[in-house]
PDB file of N, CA and C in Angstrom:
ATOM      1  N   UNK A   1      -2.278  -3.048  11.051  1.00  0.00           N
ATOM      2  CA  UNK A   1      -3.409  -2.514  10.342  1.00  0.00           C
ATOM      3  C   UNK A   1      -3.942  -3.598   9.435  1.00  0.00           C
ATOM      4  N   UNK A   2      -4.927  -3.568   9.472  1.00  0.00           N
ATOM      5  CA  UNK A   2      -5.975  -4.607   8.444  1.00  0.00           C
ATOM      6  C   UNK A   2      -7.452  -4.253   7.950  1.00  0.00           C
ATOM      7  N   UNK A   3      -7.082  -4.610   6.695  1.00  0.00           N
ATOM      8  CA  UNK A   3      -8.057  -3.957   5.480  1.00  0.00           C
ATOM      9  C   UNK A   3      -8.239  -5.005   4.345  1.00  0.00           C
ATOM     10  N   UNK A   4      -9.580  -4.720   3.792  1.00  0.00           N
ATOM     11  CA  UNK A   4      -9.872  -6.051   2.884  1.00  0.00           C
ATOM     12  C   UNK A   4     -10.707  -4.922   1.515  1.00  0.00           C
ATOM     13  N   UNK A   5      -9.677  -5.671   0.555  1.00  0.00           N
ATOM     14  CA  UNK A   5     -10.858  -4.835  -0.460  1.00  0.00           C
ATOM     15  C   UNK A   5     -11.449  -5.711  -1.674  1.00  0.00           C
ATOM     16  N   UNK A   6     -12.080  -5.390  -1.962  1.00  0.00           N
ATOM     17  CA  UNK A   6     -12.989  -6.311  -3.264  1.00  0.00           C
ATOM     18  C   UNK A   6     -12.401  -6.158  -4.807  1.00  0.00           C
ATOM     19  N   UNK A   7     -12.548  -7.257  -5.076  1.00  0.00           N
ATOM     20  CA  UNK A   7     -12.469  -7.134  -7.025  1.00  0.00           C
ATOM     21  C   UNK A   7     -13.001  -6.062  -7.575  1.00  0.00           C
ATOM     22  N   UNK A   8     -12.223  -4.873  -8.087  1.00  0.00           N
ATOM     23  CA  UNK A   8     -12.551  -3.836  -8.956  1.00  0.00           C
ATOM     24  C   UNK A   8     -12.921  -2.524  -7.494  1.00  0.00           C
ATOM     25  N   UNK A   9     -12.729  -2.931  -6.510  1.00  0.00           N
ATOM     26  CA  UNK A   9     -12.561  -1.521  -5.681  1.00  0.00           C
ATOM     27  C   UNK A   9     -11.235  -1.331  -5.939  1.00  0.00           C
ATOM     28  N   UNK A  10     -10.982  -0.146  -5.326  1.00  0.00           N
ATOM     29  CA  UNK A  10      -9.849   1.119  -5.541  1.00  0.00           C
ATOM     30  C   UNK A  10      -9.681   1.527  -3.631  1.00  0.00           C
ATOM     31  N   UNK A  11      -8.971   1.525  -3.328  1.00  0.00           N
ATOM     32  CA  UNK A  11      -8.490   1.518  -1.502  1.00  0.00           C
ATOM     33  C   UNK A  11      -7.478   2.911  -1.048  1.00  0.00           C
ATOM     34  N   UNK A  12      -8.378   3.903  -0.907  1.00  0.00           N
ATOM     35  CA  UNK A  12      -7.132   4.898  -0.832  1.00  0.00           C
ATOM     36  C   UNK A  12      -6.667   5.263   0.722  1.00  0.00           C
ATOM     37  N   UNK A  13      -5.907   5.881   0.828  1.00  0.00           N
ATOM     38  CA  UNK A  13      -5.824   6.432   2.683  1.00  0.00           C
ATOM     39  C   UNK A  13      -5.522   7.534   2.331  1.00  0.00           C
ATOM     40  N   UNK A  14      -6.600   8.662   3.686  1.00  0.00           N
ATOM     41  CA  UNK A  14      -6.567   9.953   3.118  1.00  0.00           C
ATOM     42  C   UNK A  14      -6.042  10.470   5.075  1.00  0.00           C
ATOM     43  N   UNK A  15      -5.413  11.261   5.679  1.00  0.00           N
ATOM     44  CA  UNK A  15      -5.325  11.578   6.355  1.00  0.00           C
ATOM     45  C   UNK A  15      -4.561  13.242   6.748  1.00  0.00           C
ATOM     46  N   UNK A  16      -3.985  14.073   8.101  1.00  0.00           N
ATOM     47  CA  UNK A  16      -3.502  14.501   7.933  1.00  0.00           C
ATOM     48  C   UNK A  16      -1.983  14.481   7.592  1.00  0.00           C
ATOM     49  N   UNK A  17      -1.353  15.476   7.688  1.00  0.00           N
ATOM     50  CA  UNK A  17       0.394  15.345   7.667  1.00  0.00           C
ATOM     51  C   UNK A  17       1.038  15.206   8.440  1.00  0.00           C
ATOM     52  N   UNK A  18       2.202  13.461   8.513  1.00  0.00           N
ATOM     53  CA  UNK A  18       2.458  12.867   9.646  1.00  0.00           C
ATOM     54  C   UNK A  18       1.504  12.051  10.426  1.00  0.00           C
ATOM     55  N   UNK A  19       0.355  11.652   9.964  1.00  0.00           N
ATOM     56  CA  UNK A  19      -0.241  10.709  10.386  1.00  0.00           C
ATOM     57  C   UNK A  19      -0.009   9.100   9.960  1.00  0.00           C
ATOM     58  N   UNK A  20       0.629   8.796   9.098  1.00  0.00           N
ATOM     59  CA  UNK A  20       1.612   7.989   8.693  1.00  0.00           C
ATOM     60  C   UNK A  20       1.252   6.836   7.130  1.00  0.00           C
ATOM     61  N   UNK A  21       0.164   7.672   6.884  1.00  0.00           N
ATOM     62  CA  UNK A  21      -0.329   7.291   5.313  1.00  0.00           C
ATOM     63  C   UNK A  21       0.743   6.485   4.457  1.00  0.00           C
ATOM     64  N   UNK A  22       1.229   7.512   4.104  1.00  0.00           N
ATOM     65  CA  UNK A  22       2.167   7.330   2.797  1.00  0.00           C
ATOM     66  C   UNK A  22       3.332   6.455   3.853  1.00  0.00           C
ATOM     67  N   UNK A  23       4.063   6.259   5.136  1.00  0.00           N
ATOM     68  CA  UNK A  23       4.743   5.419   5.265  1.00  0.00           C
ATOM     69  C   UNK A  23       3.711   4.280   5.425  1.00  0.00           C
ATOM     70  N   UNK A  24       3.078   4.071   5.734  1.00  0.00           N
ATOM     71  CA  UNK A  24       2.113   2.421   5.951  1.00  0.00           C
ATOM     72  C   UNK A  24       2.412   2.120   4.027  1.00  0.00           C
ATOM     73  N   UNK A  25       1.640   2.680   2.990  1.00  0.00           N
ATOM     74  CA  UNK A  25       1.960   2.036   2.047  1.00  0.00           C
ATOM     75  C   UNK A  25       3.251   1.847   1.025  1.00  0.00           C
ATOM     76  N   UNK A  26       4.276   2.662   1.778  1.00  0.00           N
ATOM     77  CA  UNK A  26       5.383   2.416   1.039  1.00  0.00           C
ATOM     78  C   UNK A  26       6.044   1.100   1.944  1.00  0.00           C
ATOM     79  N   UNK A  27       5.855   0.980   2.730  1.00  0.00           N
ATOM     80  CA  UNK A  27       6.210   0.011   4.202  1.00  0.00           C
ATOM     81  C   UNK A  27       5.666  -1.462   3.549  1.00  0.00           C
ATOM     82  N   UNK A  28       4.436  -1.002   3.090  1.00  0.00           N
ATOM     83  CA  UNK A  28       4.086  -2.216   2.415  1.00  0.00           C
ATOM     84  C   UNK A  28       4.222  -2.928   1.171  1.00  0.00           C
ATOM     85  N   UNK A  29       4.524  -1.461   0.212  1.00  0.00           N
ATOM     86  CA  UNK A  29       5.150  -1.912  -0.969  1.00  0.00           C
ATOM     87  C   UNK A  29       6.723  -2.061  -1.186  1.00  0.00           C
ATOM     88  N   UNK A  30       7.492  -2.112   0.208  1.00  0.00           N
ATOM     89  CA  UNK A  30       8.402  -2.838  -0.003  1.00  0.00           C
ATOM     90  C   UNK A  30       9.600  -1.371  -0.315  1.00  0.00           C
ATOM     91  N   UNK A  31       8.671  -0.216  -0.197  1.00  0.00           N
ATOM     92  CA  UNK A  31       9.423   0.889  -1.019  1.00  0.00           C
ATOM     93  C   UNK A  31      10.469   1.340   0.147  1.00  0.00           C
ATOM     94  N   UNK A  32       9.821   1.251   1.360  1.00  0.00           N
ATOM     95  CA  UNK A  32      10.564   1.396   2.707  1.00  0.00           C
ATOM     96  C   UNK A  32      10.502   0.225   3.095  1.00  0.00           C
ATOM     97  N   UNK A  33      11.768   0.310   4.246  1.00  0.00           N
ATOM     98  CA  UNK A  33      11.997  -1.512   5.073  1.00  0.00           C
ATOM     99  C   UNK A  33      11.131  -0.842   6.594  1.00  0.00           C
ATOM    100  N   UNK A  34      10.570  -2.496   6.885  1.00  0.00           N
ATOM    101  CA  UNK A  34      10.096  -2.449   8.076  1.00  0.00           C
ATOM    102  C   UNK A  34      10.692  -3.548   8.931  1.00  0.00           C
ATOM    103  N   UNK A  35      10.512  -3.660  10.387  1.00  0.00           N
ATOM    104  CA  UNK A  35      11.000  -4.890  11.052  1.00  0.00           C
ATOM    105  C   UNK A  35       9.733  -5.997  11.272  1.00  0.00           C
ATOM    106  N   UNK A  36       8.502  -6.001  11.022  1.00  0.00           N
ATOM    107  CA  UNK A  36       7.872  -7.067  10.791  1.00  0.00           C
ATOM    108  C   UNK A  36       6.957  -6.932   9.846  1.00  0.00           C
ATOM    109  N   UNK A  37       5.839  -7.873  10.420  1.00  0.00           N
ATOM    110  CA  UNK A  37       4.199  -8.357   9.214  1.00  0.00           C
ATOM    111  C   UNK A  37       4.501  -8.633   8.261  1.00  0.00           C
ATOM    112  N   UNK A  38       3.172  -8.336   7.648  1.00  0.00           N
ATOM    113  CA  UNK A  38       3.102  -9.537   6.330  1.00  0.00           C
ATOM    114  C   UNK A  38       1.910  -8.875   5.537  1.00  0.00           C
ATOM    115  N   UNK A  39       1.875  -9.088   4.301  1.00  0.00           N
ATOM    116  CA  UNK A  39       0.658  -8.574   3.330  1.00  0.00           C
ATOM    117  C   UNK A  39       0.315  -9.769   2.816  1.00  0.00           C
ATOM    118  N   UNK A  40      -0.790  -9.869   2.826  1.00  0.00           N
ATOM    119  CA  UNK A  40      -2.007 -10.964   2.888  1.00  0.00           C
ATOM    120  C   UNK A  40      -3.126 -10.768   1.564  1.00  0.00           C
ATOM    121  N   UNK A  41      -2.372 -12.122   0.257  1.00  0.00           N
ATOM    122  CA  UNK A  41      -3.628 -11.574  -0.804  1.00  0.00           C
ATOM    123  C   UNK A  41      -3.880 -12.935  -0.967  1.00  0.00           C
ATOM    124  N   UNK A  42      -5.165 -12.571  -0.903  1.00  0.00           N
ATOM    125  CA  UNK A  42      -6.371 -14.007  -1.191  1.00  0.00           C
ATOM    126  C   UNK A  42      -5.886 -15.029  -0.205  1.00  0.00           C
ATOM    127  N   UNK A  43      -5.775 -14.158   1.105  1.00  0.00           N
ATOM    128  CA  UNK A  43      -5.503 -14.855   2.369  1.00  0.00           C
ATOM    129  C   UNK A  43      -4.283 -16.081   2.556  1.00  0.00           C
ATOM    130  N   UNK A  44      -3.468 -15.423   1.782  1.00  0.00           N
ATOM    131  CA  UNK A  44      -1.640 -15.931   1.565  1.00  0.00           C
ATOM    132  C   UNK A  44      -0.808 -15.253   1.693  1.00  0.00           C
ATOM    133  N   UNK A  45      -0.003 -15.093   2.582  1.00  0.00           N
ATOM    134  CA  UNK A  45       1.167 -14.352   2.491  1.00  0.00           C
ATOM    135  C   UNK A  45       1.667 -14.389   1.550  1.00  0.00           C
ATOM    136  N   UNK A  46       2.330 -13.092   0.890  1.00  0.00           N
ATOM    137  CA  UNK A  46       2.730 -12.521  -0.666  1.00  0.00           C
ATOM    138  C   UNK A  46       4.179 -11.982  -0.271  1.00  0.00           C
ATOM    139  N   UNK A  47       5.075 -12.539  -0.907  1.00  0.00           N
ATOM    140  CA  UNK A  47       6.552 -12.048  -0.533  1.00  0.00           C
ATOM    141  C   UNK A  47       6.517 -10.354  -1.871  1.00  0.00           C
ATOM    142  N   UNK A  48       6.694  -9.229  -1.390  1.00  0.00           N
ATOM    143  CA  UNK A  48       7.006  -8.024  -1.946  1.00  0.00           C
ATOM    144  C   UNK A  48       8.041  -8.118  -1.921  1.00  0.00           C
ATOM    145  N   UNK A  49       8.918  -7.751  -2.888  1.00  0.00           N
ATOM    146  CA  UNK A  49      10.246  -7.312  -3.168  1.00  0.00           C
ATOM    147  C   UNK A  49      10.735  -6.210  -3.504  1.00  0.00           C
ATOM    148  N   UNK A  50       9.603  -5.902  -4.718  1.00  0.00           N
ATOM    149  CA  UNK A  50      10.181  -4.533  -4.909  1.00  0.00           C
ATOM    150  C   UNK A  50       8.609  -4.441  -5.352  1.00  0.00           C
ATOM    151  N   UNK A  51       8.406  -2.639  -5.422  1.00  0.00           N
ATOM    152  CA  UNK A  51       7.430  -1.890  -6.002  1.00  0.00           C
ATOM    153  C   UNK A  51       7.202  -2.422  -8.022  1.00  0.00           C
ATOM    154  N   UNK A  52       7.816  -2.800  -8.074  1.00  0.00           N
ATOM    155  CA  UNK A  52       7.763  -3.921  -9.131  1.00  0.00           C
ATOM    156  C   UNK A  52       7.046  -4.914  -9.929  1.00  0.00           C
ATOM    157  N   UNK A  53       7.615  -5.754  -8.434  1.00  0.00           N
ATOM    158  CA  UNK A  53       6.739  -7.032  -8.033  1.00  0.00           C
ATOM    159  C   UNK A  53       5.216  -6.627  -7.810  1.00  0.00           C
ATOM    160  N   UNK A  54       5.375  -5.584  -6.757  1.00  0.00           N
ATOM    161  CA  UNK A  54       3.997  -5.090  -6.458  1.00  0.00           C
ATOM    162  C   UNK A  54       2.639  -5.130  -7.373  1.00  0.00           C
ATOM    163  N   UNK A  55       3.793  -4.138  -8.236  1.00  0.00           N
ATOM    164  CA  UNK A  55       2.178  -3.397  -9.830  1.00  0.00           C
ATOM    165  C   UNK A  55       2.081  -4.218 -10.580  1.00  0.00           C
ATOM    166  N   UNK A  56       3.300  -4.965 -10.715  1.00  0.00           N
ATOM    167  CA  UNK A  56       3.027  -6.307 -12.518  1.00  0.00           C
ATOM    168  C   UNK A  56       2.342  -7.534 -11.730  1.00  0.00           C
ATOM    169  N   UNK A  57       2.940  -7.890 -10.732  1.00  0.00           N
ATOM    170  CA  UNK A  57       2.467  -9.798 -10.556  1.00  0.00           C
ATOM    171  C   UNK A  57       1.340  -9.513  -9.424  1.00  0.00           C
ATOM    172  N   UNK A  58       1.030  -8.231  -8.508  1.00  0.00           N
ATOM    173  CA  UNK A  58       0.298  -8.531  -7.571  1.00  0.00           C
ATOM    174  C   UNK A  58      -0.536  -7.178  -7.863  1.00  0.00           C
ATOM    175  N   UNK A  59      -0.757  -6.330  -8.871  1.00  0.00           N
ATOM    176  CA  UNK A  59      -2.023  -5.029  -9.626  1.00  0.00           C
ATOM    177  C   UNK A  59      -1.991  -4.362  -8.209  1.00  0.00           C
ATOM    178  N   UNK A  60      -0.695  -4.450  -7.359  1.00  0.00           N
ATOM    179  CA  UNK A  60      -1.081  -3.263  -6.251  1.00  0.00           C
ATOM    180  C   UNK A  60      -0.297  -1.745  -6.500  1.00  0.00           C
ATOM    181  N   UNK A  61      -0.595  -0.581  -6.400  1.00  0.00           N
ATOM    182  CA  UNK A  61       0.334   0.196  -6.834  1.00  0.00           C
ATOM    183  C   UNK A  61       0.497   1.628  -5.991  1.00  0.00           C
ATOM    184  N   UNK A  62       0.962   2.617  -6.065  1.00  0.00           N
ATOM    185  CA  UNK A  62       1.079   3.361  -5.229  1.00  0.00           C
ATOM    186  C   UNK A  62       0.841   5.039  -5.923  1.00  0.00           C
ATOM    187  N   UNK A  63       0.151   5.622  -5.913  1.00  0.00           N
ATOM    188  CA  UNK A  63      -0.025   7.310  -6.837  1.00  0.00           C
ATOM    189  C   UNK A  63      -0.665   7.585  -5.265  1.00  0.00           C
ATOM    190  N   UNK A  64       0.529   8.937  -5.691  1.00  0.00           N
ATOM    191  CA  UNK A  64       0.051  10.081  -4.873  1.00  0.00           C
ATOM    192  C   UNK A  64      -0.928  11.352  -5.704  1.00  0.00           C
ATOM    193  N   UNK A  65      -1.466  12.062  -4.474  1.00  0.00           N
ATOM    194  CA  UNK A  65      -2.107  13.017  -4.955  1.00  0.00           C
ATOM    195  C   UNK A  65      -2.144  14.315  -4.483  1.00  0.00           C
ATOM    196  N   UNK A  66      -1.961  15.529  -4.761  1.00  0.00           N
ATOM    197  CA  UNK A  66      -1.841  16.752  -4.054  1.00  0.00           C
ATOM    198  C   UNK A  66      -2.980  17.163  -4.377  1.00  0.00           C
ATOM    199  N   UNK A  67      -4.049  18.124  -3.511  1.00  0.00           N
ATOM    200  CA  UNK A  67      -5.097  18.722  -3.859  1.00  0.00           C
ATOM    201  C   UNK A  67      -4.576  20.180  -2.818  1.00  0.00           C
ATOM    202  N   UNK A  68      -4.457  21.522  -3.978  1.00  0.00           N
ATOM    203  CA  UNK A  68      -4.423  22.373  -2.767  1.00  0.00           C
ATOM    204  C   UNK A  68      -5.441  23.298  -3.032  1.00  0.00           C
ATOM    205  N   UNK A  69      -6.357  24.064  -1.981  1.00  0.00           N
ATOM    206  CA  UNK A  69      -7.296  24.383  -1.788  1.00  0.00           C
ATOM    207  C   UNK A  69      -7.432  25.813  -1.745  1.00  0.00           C
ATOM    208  N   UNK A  70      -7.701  26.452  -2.903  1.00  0.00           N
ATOM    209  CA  UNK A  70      -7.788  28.187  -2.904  1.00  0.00           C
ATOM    210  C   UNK A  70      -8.892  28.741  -2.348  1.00  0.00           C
TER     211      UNK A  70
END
């Protein structure tokens, strides 16, 4: 998967349940292990370590959201 976002956008993924949202970005924040790729900032591979690393040295972060519908 590949996606590019701009200075001061906000990048969410909205889908159904089991379509694999929330594992793609925990996959990427390192929160789950994967067996390959790579995350790509300012067109450099960025070693993630932990969800950590993620929010302090690289402003990427992860909030969920529930909306339920009466």
């Amino acid at each position: 998967m590949s996606f590019e976002v701009h200075k001061g956008e906000i990048l969410g993924f909205y889908g159904l349940v089991g379509s694999g949202r929330t594992e793609l970005v925990r996959t990427m924040l390192n929160i789950d292990k994967c067996d390959g790729g790579e995350v790509l900032l300012w067109g450099k591979p960025v070693k993630i370590d932990s969800f950590k690393t993620a929010l302090h040295k690289y402003k990427i972060g992860y909030v969920t959201l529930y909306y339920i519908v009466q």
